[in-house]
N, C-alpha and C. Protein backbone atom coordinates (compact mmCIF):
# COMPACT_ATOMS: atom_id res chain seq x y z
N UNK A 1 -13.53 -16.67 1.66
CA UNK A 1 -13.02 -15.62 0.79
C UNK A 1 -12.93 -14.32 1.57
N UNK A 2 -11.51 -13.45 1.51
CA UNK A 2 -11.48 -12.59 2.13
C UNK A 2 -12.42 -11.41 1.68
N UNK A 3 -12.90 -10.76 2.12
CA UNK A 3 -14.10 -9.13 1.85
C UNK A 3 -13.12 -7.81 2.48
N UNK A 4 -12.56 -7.29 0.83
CA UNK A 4 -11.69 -6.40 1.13
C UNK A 4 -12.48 -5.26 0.44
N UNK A 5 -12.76 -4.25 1.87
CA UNK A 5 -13.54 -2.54 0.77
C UNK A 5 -12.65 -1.64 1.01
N UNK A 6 -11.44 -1.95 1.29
CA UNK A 6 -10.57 -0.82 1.18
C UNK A 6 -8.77 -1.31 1.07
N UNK A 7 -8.11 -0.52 0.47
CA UNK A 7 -6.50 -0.75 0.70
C UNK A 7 -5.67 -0.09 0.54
N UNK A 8 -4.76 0.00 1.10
CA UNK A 8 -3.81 1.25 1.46
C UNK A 8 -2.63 0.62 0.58
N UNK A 9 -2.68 1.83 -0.55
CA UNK A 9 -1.38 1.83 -1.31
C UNK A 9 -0.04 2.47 -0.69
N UNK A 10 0.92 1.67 -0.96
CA UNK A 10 2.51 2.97 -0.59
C UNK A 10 3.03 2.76 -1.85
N UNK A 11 3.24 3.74 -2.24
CA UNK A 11 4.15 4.50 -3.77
C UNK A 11 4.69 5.62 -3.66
N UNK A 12 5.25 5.90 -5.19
CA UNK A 12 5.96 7.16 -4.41
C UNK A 12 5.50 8.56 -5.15
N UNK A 13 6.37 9.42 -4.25
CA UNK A 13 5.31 10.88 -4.74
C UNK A 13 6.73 11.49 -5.79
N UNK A 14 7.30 10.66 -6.64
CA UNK A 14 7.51 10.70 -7.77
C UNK A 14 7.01 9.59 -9.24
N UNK A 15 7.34 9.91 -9.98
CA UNK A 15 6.60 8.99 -10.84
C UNK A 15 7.81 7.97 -11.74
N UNK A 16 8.89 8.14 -11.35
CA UNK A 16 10.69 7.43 -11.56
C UNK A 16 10.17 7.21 -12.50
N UNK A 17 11.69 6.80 -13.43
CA UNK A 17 11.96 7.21 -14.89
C UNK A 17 10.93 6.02 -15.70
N UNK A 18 10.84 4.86 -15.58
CA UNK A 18 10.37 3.30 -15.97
C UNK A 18 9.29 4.07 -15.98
N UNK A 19 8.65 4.45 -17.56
CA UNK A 19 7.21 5.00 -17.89
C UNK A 19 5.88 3.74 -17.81
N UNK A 20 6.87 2.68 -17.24
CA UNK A 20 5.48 1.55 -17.21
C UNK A 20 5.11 1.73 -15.81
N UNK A 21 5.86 2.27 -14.65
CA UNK A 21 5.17 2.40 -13.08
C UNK A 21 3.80 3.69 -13.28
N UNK A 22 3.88 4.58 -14.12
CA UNK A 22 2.59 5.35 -14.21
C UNK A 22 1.66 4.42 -14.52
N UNK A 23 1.48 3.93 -16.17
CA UNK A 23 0.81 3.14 -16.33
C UNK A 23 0.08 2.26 -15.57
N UNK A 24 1.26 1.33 -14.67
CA UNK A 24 0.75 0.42 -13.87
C UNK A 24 -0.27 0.93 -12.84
N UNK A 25 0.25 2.19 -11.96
CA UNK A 25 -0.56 2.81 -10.60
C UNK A 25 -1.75 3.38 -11.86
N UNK A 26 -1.82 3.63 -12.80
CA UNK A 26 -3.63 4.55 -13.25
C UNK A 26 -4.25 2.98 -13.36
N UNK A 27 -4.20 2.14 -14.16
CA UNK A 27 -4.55 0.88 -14.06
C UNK A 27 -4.82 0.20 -12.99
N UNK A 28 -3.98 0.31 -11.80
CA UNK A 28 -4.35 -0.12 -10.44
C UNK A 28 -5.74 0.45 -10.21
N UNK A 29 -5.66 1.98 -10.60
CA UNK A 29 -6.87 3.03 -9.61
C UNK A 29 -8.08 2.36 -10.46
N UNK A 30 -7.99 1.92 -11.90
CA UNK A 30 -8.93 1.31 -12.43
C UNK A 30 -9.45 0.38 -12.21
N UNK A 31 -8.65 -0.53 -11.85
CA UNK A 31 -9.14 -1.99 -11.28
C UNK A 31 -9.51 -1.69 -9.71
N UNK A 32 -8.52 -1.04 -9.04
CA UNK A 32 -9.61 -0.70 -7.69
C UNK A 32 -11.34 -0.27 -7.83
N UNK A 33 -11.34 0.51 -8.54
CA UNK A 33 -12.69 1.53 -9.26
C UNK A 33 -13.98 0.57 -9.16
N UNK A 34 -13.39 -0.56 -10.52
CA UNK A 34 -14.29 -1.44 -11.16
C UNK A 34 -14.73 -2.78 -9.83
N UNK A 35 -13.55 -2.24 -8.65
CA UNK A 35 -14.28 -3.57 -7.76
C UNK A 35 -14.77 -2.76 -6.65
N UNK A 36 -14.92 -1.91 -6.78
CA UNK A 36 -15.62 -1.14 -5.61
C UNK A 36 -14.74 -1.03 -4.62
N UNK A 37 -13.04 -1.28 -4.56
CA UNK A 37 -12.65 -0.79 -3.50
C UNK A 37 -11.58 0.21 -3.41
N UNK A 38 -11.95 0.89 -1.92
CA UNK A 38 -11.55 2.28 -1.64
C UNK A 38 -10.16 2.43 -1.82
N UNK A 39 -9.63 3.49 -2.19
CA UNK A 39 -8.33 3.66 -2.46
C UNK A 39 -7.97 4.14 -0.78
N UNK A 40 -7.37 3.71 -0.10
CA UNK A 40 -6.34 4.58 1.08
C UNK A 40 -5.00 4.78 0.69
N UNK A 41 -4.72 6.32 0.89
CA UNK A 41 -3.44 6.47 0.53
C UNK A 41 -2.18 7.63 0.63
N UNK A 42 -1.54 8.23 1.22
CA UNK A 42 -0.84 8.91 1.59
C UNK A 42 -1.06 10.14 0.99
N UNK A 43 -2.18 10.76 0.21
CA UNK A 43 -2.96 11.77 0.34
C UNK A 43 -2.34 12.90 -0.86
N UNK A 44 -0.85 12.45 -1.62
CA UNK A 44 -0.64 13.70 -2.59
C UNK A 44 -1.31 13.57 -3.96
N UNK A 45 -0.94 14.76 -4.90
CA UNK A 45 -1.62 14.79 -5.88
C UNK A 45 -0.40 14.54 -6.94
N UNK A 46 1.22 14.23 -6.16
CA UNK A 46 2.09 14.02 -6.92
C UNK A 46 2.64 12.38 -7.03
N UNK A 47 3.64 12.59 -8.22
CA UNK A 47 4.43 10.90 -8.55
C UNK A 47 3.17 10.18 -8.88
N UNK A 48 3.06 8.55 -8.36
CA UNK A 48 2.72 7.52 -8.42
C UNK A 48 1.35 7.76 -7.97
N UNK A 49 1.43 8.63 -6.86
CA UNK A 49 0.23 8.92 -5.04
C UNK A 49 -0.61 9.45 -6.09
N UNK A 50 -0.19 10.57 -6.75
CA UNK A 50 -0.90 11.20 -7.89
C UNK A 50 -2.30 10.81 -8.97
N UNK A 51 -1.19 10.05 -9.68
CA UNK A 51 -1.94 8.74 -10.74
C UNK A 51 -2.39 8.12 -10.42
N UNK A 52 -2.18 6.97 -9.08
CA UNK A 52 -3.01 6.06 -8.62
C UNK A 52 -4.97 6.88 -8.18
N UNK A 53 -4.87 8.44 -7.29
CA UNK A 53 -5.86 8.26 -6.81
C UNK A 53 -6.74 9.30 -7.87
N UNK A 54 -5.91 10.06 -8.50
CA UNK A 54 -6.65 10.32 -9.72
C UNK A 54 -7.82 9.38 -10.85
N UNK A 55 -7.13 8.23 -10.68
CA UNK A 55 -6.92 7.59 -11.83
C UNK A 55 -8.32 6.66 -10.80
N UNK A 56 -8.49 6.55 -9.47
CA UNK A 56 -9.46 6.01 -8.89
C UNK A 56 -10.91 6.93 -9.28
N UNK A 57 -10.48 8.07 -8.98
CA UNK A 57 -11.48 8.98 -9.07
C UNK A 57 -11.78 8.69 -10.34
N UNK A 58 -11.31 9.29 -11.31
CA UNK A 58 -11.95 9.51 -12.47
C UNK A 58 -12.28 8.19 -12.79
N UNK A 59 -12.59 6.92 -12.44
CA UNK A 59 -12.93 5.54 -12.61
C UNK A 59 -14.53 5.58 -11.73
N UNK A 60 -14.48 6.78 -10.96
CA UNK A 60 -16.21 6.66 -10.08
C UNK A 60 -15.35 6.35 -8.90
N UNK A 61 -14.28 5.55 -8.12
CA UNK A 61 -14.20 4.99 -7.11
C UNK A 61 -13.54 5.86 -6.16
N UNK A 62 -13.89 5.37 -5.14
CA UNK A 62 -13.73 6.61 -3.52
C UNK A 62 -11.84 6.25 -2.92
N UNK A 63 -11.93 7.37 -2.68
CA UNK A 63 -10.21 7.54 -2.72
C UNK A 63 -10.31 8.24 -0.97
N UNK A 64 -9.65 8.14 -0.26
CA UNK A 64 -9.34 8.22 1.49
C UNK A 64 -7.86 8.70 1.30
N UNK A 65 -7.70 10.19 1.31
CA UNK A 65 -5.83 10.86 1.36
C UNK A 65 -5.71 11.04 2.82
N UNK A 66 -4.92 10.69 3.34
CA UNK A 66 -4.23 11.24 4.98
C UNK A 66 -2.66 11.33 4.47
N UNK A 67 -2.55 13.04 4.87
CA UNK A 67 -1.22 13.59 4.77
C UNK A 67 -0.92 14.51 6.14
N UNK A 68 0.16 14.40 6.35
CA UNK A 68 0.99 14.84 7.44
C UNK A 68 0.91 16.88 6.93
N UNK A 69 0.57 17.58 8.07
CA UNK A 69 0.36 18.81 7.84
C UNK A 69 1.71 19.73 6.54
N UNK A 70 3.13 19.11 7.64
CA UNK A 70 4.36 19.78 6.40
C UNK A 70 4.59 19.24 5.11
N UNK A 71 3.63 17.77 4.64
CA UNK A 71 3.40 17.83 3.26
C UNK A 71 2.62 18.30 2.65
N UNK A 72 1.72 18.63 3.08
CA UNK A 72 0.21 18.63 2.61
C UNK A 72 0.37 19.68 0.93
N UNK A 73 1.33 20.90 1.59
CA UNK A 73 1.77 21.58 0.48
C UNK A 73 2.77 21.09 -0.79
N UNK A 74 3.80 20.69 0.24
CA UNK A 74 4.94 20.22 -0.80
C UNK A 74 4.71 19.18 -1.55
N UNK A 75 3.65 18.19 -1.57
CA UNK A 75 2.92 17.22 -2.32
C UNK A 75 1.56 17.47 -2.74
N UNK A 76 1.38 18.89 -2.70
CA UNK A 76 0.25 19.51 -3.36
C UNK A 76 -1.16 18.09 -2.80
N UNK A 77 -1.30 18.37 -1.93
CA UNK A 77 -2.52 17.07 -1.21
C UNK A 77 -3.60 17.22 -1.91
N UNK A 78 -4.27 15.75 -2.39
CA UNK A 78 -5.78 15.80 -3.40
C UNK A 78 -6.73 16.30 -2.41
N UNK A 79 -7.08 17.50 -2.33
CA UNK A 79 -7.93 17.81 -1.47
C UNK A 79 -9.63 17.28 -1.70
N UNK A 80 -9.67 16.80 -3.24
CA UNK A 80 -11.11 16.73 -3.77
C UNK A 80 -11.47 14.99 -3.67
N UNK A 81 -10.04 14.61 -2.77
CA UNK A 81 -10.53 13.37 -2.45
C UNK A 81 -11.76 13.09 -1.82
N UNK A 82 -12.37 11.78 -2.28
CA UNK A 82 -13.64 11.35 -1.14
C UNK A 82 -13.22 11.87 -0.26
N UNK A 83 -12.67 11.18 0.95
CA UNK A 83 -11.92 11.76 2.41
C UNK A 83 -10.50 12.45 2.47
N UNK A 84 -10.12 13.48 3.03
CA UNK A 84 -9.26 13.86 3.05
C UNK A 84 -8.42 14.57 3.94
N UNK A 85 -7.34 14.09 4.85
CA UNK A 85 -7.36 14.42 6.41
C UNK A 85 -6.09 14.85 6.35
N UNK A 86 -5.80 15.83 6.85
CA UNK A 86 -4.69 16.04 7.31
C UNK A 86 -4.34 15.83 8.45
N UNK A 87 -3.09 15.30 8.84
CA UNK A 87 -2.78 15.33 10.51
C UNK A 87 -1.46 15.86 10.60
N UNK A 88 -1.25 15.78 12.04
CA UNK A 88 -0.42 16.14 12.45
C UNK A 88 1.02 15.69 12.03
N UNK A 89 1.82 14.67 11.76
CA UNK A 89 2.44 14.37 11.77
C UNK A 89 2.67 12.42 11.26
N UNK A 90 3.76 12.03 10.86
CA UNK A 90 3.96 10.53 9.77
C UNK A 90 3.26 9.77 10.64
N UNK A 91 3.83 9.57 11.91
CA UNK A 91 3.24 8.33 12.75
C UNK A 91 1.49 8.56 12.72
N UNK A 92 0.87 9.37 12.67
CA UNK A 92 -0.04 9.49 12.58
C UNK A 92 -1.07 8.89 11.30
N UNK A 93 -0.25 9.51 10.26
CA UNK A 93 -0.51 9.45 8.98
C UNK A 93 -0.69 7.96 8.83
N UNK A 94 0.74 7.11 9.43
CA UNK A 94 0.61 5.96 8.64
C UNK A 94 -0.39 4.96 10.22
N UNK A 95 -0.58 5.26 11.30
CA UNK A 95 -1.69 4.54 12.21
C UNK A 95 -3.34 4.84 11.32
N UNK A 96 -3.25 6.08 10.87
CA UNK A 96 -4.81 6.50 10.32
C UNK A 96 -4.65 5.77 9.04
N UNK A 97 -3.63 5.48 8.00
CA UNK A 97 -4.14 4.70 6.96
C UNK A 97 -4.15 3.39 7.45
N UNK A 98 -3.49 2.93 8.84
CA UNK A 98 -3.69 1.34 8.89
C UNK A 98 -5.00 1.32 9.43
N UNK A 99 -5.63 2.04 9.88
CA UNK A 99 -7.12 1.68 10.52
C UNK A 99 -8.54 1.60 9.40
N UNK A 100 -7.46 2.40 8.37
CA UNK A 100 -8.67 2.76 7.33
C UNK A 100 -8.58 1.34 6.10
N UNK A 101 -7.48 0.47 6.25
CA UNK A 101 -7.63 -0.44 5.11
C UNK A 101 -7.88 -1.72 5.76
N UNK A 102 -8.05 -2.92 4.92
CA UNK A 102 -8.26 -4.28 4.65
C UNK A 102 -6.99 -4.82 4.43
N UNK A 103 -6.12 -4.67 3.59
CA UNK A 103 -4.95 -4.71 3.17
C UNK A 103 -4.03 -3.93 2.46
N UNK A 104 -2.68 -4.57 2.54
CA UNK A 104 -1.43 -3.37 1.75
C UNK A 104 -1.13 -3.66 0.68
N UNK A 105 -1.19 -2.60 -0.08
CA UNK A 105 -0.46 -2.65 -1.36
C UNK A 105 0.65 -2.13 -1.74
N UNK A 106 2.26 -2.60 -1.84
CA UNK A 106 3.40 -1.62 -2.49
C UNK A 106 3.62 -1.86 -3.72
N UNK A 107 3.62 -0.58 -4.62
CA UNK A 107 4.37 -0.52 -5.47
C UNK A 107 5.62 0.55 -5.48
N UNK A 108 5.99 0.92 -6.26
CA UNK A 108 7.46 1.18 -6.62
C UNK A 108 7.29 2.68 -5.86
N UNK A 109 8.78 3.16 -5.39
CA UNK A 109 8.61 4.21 -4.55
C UNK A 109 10.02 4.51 -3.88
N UNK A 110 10.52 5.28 -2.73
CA UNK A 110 11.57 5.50 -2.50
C UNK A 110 11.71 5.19 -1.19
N UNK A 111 12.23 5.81 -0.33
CA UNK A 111 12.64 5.13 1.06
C UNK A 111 11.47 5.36 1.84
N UNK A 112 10.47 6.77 1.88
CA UNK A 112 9.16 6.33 2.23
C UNK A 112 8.28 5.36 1.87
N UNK A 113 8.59 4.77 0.80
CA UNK A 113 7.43 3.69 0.59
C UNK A 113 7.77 2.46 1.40
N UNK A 114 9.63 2.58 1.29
CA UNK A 114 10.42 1.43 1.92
C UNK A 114 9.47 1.39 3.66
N UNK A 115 10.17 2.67 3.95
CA UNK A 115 9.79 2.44 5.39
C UNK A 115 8.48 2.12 5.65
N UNK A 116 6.88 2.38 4.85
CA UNK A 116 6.23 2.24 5.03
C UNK A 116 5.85 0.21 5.31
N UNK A 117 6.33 0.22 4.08
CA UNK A 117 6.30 -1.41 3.95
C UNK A 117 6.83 -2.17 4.71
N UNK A 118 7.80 -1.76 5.28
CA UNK A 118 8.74 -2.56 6.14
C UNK A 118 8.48 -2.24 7.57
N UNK A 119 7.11 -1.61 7.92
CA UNK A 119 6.90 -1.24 9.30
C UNK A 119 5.57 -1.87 9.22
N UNK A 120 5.03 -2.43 8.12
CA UNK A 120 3.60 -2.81 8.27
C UNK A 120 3.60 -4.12 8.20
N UNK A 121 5.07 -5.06 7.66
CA UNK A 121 5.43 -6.17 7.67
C UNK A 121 5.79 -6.69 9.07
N UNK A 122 6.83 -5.71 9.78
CA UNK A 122 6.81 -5.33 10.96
C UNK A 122 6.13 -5.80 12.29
N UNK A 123 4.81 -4.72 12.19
CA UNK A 123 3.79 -5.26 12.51
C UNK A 123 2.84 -6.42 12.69
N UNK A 124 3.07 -7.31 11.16
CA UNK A 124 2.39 -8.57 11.21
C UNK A 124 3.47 -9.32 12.08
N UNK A 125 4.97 -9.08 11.84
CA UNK A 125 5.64 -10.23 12.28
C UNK A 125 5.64 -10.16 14.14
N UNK A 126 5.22 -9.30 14.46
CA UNK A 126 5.12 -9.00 16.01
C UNK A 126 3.51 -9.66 15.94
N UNK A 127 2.85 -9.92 15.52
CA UNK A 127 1.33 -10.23 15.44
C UNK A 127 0.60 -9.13 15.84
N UNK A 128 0.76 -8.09 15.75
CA UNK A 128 0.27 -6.67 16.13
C UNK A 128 -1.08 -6.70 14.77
N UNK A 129 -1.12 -7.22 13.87
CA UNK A 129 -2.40 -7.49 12.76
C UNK A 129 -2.23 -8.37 11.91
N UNK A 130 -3.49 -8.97 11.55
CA UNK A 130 -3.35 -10.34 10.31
C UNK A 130 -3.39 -9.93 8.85
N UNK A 131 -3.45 -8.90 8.38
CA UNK A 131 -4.53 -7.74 7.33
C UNK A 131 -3.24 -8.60 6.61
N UNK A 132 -3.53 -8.76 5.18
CA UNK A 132 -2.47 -8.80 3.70
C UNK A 132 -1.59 -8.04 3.40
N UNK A 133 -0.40 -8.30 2.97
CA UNK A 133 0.47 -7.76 2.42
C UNK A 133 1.26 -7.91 1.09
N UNK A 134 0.56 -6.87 0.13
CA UNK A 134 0.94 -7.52 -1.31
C UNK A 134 2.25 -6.82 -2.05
N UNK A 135 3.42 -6.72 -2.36
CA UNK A 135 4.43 -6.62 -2.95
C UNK A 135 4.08 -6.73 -4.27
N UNK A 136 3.70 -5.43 -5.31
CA UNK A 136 4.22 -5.64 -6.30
C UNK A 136 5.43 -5.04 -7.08
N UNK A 137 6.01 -6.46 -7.82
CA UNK A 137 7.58 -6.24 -8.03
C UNK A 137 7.35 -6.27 -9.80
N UNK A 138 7.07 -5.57 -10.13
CA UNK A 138 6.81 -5.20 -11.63
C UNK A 138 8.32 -4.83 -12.11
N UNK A 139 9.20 -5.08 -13.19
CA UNK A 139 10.01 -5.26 -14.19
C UNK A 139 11.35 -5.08 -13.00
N UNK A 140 11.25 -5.66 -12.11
CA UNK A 140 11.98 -6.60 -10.65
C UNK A 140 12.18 -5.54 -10.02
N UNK A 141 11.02 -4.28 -9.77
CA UNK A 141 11.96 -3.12 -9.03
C UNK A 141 12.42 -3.42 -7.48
N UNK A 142 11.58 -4.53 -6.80
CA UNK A 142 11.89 -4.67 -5.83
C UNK A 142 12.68 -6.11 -5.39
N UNK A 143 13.33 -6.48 -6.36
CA UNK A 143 14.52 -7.56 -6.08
C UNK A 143 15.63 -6.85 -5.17
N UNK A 144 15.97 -6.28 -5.15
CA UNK A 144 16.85 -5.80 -4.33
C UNK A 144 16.57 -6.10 -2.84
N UNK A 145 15.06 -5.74 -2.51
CA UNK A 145 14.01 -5.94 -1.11
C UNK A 145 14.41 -7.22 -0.91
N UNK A 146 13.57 -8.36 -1.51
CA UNK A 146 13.98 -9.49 -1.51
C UNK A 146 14.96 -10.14 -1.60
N UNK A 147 15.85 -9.81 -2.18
CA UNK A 147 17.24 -10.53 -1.65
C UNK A 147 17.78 -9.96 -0.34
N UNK A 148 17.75 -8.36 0.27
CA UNK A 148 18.30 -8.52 1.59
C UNK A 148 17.40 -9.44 2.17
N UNK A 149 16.14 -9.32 2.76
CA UNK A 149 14.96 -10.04 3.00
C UNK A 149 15.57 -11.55 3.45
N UNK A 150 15.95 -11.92 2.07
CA UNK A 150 16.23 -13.73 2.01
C UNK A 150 17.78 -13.62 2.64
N UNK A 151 18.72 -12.11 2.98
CA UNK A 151 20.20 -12.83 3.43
C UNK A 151 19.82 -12.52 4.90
N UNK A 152 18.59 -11.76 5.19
CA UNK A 152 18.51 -11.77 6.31
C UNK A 152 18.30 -12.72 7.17
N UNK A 153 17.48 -13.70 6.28
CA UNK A 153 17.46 -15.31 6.85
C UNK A 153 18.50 -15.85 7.20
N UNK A 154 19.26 -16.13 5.71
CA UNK A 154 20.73 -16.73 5.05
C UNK A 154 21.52 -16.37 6.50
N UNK A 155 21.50 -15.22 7.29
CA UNK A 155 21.96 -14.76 8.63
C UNK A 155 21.75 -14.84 9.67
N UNK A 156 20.55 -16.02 10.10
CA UNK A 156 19.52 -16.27 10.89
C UNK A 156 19.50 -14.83 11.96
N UNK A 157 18.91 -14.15 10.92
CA UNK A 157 18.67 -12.66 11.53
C UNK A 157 17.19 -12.72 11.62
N UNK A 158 16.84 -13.35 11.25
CA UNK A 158 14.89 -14.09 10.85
C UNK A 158 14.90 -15.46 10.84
N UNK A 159 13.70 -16.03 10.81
CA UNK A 159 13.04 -16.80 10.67
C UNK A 159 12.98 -16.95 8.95
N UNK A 160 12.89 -17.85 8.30
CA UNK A 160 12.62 -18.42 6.62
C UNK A 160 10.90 -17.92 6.93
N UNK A 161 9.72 -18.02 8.36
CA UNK A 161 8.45 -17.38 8.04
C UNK A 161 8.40 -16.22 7.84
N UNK A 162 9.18 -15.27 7.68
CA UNK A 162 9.32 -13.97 7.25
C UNK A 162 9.03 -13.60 6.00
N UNK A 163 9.36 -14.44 4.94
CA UNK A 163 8.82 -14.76 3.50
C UNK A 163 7.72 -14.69 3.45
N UNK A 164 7.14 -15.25 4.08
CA UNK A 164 5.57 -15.50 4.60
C UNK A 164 4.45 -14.94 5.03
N UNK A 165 5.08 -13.28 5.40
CA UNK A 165 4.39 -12.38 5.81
C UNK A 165 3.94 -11.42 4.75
N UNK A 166 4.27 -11.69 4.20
CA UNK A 166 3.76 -10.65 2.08
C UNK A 166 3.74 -11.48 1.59
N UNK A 167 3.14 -11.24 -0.07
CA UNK A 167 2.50 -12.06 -0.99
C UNK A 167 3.57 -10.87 -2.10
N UNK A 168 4.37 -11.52 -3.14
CA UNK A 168 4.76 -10.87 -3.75
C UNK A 168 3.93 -11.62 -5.53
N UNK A 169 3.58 -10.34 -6.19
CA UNK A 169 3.02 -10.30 -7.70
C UNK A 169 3.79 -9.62 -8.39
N UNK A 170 3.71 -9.68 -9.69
CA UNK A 170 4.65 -9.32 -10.78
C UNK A 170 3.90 -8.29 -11.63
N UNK A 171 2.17 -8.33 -11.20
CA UNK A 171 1.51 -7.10 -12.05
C UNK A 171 0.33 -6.94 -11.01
N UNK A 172 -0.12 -5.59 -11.15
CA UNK A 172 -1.12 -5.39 -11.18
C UNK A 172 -2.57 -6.35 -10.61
N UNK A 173 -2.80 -6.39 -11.96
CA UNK A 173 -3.69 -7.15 -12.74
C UNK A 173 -3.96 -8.61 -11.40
N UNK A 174 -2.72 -9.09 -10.71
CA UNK A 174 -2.34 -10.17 -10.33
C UNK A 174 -3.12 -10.30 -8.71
N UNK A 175 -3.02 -8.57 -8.09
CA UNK A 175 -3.67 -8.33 -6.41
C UNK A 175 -5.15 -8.72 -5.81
N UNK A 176 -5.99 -8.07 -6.64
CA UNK A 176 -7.22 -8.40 -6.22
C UNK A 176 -7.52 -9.74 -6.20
N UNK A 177 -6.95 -10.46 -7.41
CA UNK A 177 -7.94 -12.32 -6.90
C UNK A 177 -6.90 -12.83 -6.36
N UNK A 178 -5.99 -12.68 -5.91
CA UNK A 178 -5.19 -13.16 -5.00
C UNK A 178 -5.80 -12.78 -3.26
N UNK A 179 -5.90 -11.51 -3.32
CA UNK A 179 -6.77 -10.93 -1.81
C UNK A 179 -8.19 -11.81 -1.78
N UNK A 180 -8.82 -11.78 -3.00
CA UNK A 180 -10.08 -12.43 -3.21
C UNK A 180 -9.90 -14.52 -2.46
N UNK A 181 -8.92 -14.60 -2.76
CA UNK A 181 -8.37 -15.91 -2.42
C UNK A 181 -8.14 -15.83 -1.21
N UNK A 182 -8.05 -15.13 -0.31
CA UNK A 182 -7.65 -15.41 1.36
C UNK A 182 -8.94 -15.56 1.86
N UNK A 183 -8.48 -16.48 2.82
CA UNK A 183 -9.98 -16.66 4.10
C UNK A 183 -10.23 -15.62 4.28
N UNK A 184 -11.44 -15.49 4.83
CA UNK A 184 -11.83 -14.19 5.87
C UNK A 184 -11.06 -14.26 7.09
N UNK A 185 -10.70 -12.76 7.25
CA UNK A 185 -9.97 -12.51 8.38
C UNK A 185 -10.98 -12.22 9.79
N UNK A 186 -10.54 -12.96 11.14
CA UNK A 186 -10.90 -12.77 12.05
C UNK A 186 -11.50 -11.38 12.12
N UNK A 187 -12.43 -10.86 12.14
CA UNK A 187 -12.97 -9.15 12.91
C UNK A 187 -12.44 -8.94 14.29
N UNK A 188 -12.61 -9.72 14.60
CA UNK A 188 -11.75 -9.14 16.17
C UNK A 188 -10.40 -9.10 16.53
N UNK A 189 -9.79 -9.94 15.39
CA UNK A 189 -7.88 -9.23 15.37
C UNK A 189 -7.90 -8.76 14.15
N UNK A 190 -8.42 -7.94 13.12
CA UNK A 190 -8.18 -7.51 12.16
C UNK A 190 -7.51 -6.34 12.26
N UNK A 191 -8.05 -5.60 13.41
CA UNK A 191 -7.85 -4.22 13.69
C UNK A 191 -7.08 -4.33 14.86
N UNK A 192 -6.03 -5.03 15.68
CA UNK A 192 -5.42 -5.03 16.66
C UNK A 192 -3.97 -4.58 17.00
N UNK A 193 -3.88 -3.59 16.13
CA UNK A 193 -2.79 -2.60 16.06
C UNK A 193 -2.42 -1.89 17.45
N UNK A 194 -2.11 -2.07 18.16
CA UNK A 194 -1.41 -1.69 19.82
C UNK A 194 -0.82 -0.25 19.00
């Protein structure tokens, strides 16, 4: 059984119109809360980024923000997070949240969340790390992902194991005993991010 104490959400630092993606990210921060694990997460106090680590906090559970210095303002950064770092700049941002989690979590979000996800998938498919990758596609926001995804195959632009590198769920509710369900990951390639 995998032993996950931390995970790095990507969402977005709006909260888009579908009033069930709030819902879903405060509920996430709840169920993170109630299992003791750490929220990592792109560090604003706005959108989704907002609700999710709010919604950790006020549950008791420890929340980890790393934001890039020229957001820090324009996404009003949770400064009263457990940890809370500013750096220099994205590449930074997103190497310091990969060192700080166990596994990924996406939910709904805009082309930063895109790029986030699609560079950490990236990553596994170069074998650069083994860590989880969970897709949630709540009322199908991310069908669109998945079908380029699958014509990218359809194009033998990939491999069909490309599928293979995320775990896609339909709620919430669905991430943790699914993560709870993976072997334990090697310690000595867990963290082997070049």
């Amino acid at each position: 059984m995998a032993h996950i104490n931390s995970i790095c959400v990507y969402c977005g630092s709006r909260p888009g119109r579908n009033g069930r993606f709030s819902k879903m990210a405060k509920e996430f921060g709840e169920l993170l809360a109630a299992e003791k694990i750490r929220l990592v997460y792109g560090g604003g106090n706005v959108g989704l980024m907002g609700v999710i680590a709010n919604s950790v906090m006020t549950a008791g559970g420890m929340v980890t923000g790393i934001i890039p210095q020229h957001l820090d303002e324009e996404e009003v950064g949770l400064k009263d997070a457990t940890d809370f770092y500013v750096v220099d700049n994205m590449h930074d941002r997103k190497r310091m949240m990969f060192d700080h989690s166990d596994a990924f979590v996406a939910l709904p979000g805009s082309i930063g969340t895109l790029d986030e996800t699609i560079e950490v998938i990236t990553w596994k498919q170069l074998q650069l790390h083994a860590k989880p990758i969970v897709i949630v596609n709540v009322d199908g926001y991310w069908d669109p992902l998945l079908t380029l995804i699958d014509n990218c195959i359809t194009e033998e632009f990939t491999s069909p194991a490309t599928r293979g590198l995320f775990h896609v769920v339909s709620s919430v509710t669905e991430v943790v005993p699914y993560l709870k369900s993976l072997p334990e990951i090697n310690q000595e390639t867990k963290n082997t991010l070049i």
